[in-house]
C-alpha atoms as a PDB file:
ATOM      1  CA  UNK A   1      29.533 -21.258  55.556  1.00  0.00           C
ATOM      2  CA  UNK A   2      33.436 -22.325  54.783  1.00  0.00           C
ATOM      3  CA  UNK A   3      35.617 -19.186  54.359  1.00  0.00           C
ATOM      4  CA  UNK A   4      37.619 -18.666  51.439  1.00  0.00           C
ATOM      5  CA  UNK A   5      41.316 -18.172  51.375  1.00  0.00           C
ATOM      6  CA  UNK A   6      42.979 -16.072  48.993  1.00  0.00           C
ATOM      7  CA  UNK A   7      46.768 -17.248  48.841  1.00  0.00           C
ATOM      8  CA  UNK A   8      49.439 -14.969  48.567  1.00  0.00           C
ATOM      9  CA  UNK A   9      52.752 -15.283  46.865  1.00  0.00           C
ATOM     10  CA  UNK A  10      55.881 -13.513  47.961  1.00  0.00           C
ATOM     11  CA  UNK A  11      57.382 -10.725  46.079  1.00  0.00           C
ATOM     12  CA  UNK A  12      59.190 -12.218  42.918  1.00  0.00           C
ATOM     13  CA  UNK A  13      57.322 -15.542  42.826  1.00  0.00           C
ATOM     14  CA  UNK A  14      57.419 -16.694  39.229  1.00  0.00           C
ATOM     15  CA  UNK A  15      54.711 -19.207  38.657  1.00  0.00           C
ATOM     16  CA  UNK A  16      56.457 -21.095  36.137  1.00  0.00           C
ATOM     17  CA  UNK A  17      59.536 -21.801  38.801  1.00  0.00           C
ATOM     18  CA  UNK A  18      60.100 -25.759  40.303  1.00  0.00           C
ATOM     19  CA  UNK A  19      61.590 -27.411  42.614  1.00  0.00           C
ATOM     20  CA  UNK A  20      64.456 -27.779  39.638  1.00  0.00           C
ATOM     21  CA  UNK A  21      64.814 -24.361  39.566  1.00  0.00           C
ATOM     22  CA  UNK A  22      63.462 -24.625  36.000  1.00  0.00           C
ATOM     23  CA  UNK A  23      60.479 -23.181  34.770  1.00  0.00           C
ATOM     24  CA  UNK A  24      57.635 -26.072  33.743  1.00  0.00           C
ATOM     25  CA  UNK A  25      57.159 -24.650  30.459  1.00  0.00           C
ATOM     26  CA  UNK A  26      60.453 -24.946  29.651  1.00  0.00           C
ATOM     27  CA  UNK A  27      61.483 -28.308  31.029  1.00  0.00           C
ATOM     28  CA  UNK A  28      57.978 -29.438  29.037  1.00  0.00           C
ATOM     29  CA  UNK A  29      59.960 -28.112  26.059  1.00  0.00           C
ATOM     30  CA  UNK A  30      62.880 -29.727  26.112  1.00  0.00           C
ATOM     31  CA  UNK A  31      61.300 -32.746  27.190  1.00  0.00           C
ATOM     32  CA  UNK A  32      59.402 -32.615  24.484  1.00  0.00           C
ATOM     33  CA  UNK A  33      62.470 -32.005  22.311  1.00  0.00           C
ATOM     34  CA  UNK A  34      63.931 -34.871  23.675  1.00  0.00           C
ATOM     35  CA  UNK A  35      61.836 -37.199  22.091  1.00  0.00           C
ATOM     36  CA  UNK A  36      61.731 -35.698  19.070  1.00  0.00           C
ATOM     37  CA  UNK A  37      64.900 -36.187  18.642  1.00  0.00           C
ATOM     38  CA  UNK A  38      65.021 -39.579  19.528  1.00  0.00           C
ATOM     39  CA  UNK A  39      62.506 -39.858  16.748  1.00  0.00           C
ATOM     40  CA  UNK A  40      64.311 -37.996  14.042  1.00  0.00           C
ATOM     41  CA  UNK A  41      67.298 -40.530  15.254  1.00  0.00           C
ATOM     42  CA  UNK A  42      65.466 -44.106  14.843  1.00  0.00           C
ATOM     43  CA  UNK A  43      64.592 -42.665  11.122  1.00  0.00           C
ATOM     44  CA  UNK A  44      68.182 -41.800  10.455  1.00  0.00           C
ATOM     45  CA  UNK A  45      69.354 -44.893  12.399  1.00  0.00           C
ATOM     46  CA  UNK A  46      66.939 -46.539   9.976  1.00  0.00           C
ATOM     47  CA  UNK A  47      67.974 -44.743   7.127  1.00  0.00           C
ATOM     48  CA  UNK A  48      71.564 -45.279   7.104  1.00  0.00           C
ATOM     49  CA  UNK A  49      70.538 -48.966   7.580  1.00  0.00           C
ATOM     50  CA  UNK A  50      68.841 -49.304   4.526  1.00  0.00           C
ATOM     51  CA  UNK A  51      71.429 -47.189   2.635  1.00  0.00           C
ATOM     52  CA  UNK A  52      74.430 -49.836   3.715  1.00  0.00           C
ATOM     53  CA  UNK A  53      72.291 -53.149   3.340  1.00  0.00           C
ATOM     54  CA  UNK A  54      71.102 -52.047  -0.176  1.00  0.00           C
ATOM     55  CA  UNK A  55      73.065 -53.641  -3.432  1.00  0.00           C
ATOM     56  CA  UNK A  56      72.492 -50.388  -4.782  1.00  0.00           C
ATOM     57  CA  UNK A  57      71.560 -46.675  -3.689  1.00  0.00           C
ATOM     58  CA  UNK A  58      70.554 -43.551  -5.876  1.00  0.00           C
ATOM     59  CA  UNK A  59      72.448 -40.422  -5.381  1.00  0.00           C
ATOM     60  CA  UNK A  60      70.730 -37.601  -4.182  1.00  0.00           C
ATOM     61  CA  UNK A  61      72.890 -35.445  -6.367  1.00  0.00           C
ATOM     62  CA  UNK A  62      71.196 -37.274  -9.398  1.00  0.00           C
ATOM     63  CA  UNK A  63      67.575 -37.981  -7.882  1.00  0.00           C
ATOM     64  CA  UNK A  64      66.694 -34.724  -6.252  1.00  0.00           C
ATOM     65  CA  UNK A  65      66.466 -30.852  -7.130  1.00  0.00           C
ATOM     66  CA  UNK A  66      69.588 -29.523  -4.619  1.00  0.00           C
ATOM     67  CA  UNK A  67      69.599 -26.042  -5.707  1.00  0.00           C
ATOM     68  CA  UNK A  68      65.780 -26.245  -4.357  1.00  0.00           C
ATOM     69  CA  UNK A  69      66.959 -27.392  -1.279  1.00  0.00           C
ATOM     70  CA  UNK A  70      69.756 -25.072  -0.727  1.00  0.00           C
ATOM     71  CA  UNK A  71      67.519 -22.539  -1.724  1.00  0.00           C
ATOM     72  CA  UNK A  72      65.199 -24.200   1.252  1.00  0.00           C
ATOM     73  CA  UNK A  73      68.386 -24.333   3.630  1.00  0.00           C
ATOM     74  CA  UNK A  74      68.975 -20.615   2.896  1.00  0.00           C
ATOM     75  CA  UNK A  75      65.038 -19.475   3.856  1.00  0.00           C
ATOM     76  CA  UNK A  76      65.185 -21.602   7.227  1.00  0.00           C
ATOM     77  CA  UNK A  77      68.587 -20.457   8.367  1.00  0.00           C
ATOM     78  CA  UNK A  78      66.967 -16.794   7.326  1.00  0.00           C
ATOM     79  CA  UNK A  79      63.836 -17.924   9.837  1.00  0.00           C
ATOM     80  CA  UNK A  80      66.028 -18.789  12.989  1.00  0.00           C
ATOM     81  CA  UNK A  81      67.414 -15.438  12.742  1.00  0.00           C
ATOM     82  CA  UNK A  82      64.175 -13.567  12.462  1.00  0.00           C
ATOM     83  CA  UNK A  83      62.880 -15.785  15.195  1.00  0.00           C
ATOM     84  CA  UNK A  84      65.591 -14.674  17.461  1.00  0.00           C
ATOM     85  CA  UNK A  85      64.998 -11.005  16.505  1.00  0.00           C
ATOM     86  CA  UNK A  86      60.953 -11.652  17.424  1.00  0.00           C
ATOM     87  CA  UNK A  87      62.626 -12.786  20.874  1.00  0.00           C
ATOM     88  CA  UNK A  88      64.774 -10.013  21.540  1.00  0.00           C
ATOM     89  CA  UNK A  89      61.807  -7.433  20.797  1.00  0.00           C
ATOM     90  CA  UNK A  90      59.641  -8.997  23.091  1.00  0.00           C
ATOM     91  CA  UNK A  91      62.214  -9.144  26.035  1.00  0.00           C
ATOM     92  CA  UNK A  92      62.658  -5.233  24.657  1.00  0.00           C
ATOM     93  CA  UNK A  93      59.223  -4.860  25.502  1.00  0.00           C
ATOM     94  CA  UNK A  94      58.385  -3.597  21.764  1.00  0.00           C
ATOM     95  CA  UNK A  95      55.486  -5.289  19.750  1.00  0.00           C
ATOM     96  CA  UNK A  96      55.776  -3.497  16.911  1.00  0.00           C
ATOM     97  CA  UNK A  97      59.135  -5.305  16.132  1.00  0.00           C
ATOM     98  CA  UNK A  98      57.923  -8.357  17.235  1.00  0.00           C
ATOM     99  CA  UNK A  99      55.386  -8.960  15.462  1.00  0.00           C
ATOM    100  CA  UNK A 100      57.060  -7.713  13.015  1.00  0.00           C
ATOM    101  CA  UNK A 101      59.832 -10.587  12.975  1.00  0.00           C
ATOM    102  CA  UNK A 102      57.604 -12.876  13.679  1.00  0.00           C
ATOM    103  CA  UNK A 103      55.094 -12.328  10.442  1.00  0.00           C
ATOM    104  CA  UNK A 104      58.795 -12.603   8.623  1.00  0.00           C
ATOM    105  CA  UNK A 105      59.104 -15.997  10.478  1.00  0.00           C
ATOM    106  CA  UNK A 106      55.896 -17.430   9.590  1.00  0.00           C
ATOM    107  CA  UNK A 107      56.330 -15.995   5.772  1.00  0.00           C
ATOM    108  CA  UNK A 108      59.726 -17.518   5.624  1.00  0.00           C
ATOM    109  CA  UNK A 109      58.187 -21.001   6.734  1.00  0.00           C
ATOM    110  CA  UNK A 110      55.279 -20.899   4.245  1.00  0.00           C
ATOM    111  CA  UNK A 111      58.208 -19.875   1.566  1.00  0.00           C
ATOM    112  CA  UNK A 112      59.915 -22.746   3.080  1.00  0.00           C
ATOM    113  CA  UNK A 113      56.857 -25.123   2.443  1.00  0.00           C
ATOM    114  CA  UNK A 114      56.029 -23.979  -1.134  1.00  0.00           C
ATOM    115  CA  UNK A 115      59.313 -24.341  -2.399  1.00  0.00           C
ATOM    116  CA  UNK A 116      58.712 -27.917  -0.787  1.00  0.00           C
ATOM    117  CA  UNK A 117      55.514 -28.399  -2.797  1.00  0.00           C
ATOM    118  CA  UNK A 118      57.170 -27.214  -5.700  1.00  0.00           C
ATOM    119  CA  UNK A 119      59.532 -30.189  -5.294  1.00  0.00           C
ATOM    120  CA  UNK A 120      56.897 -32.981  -4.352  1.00  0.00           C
ATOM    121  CA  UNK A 121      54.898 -31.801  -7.567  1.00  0.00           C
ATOM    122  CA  UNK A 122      57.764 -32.399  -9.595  1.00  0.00           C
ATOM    123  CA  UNK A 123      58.427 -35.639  -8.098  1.00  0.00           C
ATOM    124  CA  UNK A 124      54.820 -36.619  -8.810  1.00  0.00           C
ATOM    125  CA  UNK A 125      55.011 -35.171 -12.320  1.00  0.00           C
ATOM    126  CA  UNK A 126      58.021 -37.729 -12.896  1.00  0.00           C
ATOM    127  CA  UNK A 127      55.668 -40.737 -11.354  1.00  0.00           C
ATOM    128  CA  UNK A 128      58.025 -40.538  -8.325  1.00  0.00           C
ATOM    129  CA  UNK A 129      56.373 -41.924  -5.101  1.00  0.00           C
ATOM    130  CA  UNK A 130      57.146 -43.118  -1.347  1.00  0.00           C
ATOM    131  CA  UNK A 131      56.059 -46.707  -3.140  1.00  0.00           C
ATOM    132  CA  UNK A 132      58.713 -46.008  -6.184  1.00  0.00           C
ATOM    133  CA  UNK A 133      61.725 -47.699  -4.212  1.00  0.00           C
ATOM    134  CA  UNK A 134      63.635 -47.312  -0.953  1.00  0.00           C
ATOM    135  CA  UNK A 135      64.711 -44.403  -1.870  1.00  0.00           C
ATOM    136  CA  UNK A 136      62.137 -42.295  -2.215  1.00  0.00           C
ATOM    137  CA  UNK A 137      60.153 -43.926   0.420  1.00  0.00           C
ATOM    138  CA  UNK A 138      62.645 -42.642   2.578  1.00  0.00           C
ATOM    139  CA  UNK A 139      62.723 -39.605   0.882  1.00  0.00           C
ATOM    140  CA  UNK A 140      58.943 -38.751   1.545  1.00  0.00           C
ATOM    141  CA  UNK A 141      59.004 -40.163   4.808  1.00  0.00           C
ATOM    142  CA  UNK A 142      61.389 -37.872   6.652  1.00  0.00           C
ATOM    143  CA  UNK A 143      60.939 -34.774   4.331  1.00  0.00           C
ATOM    144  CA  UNK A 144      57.118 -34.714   4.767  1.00  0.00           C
ATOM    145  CA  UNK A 145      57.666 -35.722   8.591  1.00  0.00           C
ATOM    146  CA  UNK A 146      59.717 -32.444   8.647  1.00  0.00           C
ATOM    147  CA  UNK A 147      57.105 -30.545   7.155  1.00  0.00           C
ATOM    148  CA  UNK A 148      54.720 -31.696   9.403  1.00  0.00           C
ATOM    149  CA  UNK A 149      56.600 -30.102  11.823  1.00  0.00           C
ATOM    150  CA  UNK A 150      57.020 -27.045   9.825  1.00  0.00           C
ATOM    151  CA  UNK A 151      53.364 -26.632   9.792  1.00  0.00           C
ATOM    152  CA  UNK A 152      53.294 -27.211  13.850  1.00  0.00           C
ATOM    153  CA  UNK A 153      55.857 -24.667  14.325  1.00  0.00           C
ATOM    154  CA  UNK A 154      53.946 -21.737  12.372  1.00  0.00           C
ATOM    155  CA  UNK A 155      50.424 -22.556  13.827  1.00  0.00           C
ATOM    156  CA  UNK A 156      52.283 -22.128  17.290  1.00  0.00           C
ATOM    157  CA  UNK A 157      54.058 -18.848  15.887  1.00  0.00           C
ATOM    158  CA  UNK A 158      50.668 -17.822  14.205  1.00  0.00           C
ATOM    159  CA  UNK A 159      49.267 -17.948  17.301  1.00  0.00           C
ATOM    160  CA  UNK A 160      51.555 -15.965  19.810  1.00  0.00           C
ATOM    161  CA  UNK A 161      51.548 -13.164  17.346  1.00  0.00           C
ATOM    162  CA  UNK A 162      47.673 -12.713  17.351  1.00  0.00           C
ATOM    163  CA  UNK A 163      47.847 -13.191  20.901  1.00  0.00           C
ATOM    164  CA  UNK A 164      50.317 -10.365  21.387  1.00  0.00           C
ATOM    165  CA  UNK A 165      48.029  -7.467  22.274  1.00  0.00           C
ATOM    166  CA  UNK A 166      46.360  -9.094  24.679  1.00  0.00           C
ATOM    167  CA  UNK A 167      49.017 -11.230  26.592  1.00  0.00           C
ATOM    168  CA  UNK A 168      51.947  -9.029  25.914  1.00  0.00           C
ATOM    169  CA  UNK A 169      51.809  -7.989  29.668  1.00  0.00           C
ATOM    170  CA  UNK A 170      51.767 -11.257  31.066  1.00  0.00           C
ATOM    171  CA  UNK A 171      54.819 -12.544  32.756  1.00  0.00           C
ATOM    172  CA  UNK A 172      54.569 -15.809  31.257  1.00  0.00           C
ATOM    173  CA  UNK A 173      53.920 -14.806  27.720  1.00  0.00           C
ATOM    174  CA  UNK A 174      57.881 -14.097  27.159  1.00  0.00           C
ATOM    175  CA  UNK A 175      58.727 -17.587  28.068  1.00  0.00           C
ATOM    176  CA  UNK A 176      56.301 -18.824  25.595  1.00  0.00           C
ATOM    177  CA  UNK A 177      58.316 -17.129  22.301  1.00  0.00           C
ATOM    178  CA  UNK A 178      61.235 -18.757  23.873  1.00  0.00           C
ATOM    179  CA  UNK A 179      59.862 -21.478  24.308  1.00  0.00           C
ATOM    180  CA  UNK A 180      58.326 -21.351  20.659  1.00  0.00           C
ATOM    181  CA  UNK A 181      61.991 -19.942  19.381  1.00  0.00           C
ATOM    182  CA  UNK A 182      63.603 -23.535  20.572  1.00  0.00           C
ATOM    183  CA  UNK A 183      61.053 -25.511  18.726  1.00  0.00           C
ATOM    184  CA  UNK A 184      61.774 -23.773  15.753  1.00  0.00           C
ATOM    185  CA  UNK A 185      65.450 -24.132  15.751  1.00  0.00           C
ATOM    186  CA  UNK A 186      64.923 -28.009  16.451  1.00  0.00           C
ATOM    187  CA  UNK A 187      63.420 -27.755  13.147  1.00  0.00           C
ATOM    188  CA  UNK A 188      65.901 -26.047  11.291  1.00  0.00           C
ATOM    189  CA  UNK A 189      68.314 -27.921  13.434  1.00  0.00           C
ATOM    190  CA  UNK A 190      66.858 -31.202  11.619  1.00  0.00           C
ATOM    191  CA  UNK A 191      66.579 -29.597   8.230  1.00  0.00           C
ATOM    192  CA  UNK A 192      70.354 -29.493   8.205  1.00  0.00           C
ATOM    193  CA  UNK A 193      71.345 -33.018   9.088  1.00  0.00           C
ATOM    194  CA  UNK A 194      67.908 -33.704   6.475  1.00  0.00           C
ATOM    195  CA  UNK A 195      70.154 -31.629   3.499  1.00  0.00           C
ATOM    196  CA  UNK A 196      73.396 -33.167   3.503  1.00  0.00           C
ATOM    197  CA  UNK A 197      72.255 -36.730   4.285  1.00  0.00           C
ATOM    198  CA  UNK A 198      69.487 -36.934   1.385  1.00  0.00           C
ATOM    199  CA  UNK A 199      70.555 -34.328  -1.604  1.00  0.00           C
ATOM    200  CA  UNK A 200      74.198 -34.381  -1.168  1.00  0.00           C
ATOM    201  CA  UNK A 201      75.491 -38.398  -0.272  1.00  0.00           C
END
């Protein structure tokens, strides 16, 4: 019969640590992050070569509702902070804040996205559509691509806090709301170059 060997780990092993020195789930994060950015960039890239090869180019002052969009601005800027409140309650060790930070996360998201529906439905209402012009194909294309990951970011938020009570012990669990906290900036990170570039040139 083989034997079975139990391995043992020194005192302080972290099972997320590398060779790097970094842990895997956050190198896999900002890996990950990487190429979303390089993403985001080919669609700006490939915005602002549209914008300069075009005869002509609607303003997004005159095309698009910008106090809905500040107003948008305001509630994600609002999110990063609560997100970085859920973080320092969990590395306080108390749930009770976290989770309640984080349900004012994920509430300021789906605010976030219902404003945004609010502003596609008016679009709609005017007969406004990615297959209108340039414009608004470009429009749809990066402000529903940002939504998309909108929706990603609170089904990953959604599901840390239900998983609170029964991971909040585990040494890895902490690294996974940071981890979750960097995504979220990336996407409020994108929302602001999104703002300017779209409602205000």
């Amino acid at each position: 019969m083989s034997e079975i060997h139990v391995i043992s780990h020194p005192e302080g092993f972290d099972p997320e640590d590398t060779r790097t020195g970094i842990p895997n789930g956050k190198l896999g994060i900002w890996l990950f992050l990487a190429s979303e950015i390089m993403l985001f960039a080919t669609l700006f890239t490939t915005y602002i070569v549209l914008r300069t090869a075009a005869p002509e180019w609607p303003r997004g002052l005159d095309e698009l509702n910008v106090p809905l969009a500040m107003t948008n601005t305001f509630v994600l800027i609002s999110s990063s902070v609560t997100m970085v409140l859920a973080y320092a309650a969990a590395y306080q060790k108390n749930m009770g804040k976290f989770r309640l930070f984080m349900g004012l996360t994920i509430a300021l998201g789906v605010v976030f996205l219902i404003i945004k529906g609010f502003e596609y439905h008016a679009k709609f209402e005017l007969g406004h559509y990615p297959s209108t012009n340039i414009f608004f194909a470009v429009y749809f294309t990066l402000t529903g691509l940002h939504m998309l990951h909108v929706i990603g970011g609170l089904i990953f938020n959604g599901i840390l806090t239900i998983l609170a009570p029964f991971e909040w012990d585990d040494p890895l669990f902490l690294g996974r709301i940071e981890y979750a906290g960097l995504y979220w900036h990336f996407v409020d990170v994108v929302w602001i170059f999104l703002f300017p570039a779209l409602y205000l040139l």
